[in-house]
Every structure is written in structure tokens, then in C-alpha cells.
Protein backbone atom coordinates (compact mmCIF):
# COMPACT_ATOMS: atom_id res chain seq x y z
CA UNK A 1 21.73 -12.98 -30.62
CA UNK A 2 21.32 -14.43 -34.13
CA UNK A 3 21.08 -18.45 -34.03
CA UNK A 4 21.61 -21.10 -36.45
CA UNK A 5 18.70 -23.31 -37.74
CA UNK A 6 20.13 -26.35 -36.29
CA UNK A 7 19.66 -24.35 -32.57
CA UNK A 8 16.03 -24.39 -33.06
CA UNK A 9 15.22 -27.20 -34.60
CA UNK A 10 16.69 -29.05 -31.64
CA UNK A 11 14.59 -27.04 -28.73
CA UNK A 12 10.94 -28.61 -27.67
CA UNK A 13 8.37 -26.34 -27.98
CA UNK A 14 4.52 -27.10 -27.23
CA UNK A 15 2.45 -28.56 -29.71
CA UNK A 16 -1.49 -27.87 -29.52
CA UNK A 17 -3.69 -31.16 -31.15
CA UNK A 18 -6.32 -29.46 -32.13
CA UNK A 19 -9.69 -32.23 -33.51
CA UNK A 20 -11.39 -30.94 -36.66
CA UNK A 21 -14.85 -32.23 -35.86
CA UNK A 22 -16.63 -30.55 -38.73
CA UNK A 23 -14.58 -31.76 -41.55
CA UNK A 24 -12.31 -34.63 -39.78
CA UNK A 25 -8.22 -33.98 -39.23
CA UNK A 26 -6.61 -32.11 -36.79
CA UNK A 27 -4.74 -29.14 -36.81
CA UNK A 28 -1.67 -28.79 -34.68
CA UNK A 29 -0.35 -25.59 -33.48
CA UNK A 30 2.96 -23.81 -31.90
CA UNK A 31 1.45 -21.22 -29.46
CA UNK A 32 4.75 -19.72 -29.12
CA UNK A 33 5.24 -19.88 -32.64
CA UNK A 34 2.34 -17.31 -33.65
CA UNK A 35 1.49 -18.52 -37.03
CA UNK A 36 3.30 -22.02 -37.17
CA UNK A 37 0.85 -24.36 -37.56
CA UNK A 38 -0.09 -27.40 -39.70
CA UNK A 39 -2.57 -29.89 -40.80
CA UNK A 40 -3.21 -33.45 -41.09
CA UNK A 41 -5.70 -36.66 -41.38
CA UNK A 42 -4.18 -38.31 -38.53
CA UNK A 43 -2.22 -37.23 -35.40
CA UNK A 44 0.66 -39.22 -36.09
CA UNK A 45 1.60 -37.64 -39.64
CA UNK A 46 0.47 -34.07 -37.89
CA UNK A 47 3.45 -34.58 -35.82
CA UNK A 48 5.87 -35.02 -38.34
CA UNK A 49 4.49 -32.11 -40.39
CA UNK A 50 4.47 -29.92 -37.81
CA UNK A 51 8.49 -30.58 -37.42
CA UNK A 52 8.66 -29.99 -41.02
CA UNK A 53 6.34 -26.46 -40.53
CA UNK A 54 8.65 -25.77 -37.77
CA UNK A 55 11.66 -25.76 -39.76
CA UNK A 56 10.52 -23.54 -42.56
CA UNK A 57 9.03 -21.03 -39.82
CA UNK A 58 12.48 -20.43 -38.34
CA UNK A 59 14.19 -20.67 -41.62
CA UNK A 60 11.73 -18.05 -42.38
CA UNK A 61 12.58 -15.77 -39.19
CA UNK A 62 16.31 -15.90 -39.64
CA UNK A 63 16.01 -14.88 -43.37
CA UNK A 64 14.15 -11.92 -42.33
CA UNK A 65 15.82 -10.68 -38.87
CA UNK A 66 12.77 -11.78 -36.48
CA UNK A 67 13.34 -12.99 -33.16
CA UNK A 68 12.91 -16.26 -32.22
CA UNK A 69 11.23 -16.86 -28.93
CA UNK A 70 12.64 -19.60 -26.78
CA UNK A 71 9.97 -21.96 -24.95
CA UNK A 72 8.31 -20.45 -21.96
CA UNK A 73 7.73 -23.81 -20.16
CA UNK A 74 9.19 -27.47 -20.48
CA UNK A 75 7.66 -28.71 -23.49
CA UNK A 76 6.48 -32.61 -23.66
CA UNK A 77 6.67 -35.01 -26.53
């Protein structure tokens, strides 16, 4: 079943903060998402990048035919 954008955009799915120790940041990763993932100085603009990483990753799906997995488990924010 094809969905629109809009259908995805407003499902939860689990976010991974990830602290960059080494070189400072975090990265913040979609597990079920395999490749979605973003970067950022502070947690707080990570999260709104990650929304805007989101979007282009199932923009990116639909374009091409891929299925999008739905969340396997209640995601928090």
C-alpha cells in the first residue's frame, strides 16, 4: 500500500542520541529507518534535523517504490 508523505511524517518512530565524544556533537539515528540519520552540535537542533532528515528519507522511498516500515514499538518523544 503506497502512502502519502504527510502519513509518515505524522507516525513516531525511535530516535537514537548518539554523544560524539571524540570530536563533540551527537549523531541521532532512526533504527528503523536504516540509513536516516543526522548530525548536530547540540541535542536540541539534532531533533529538529532529524525531522527534517526524516522527511527527505521518505520522500526519497516513495519516489523510488521502497517500502516504508511502520514503527515496531511505541516510540517516545
Amino acid at each position: 500500500m503506497s502512502q502519502k508523505l504527510s502519513y509518515y511524517t505524522n507516525i513516531n518512530y525511535k530516535v537514537e542520541v548518539v554523544e560524539d565524544k571524540t570530536e563533540g556533537g551527537f549523531a541521532l539515528i532512526c533504527p528503523e529507518l536504516k540509513g536516516c540519520m543526522t548530525c548536530a552540535d547540540t541535542i536540541q537542533e539534532g531533533l529538529k534535523m532529524i525531522e527534517d532528515a526524516k522527511m527527505a528519507w521518505f520522500a526519497a522511498c516513495i519516489e523510488d517504490g521502497i517500502l516504508i516500515p511502520e514503527p515496531t514499538e511505541a516510540a517516545c518523544r
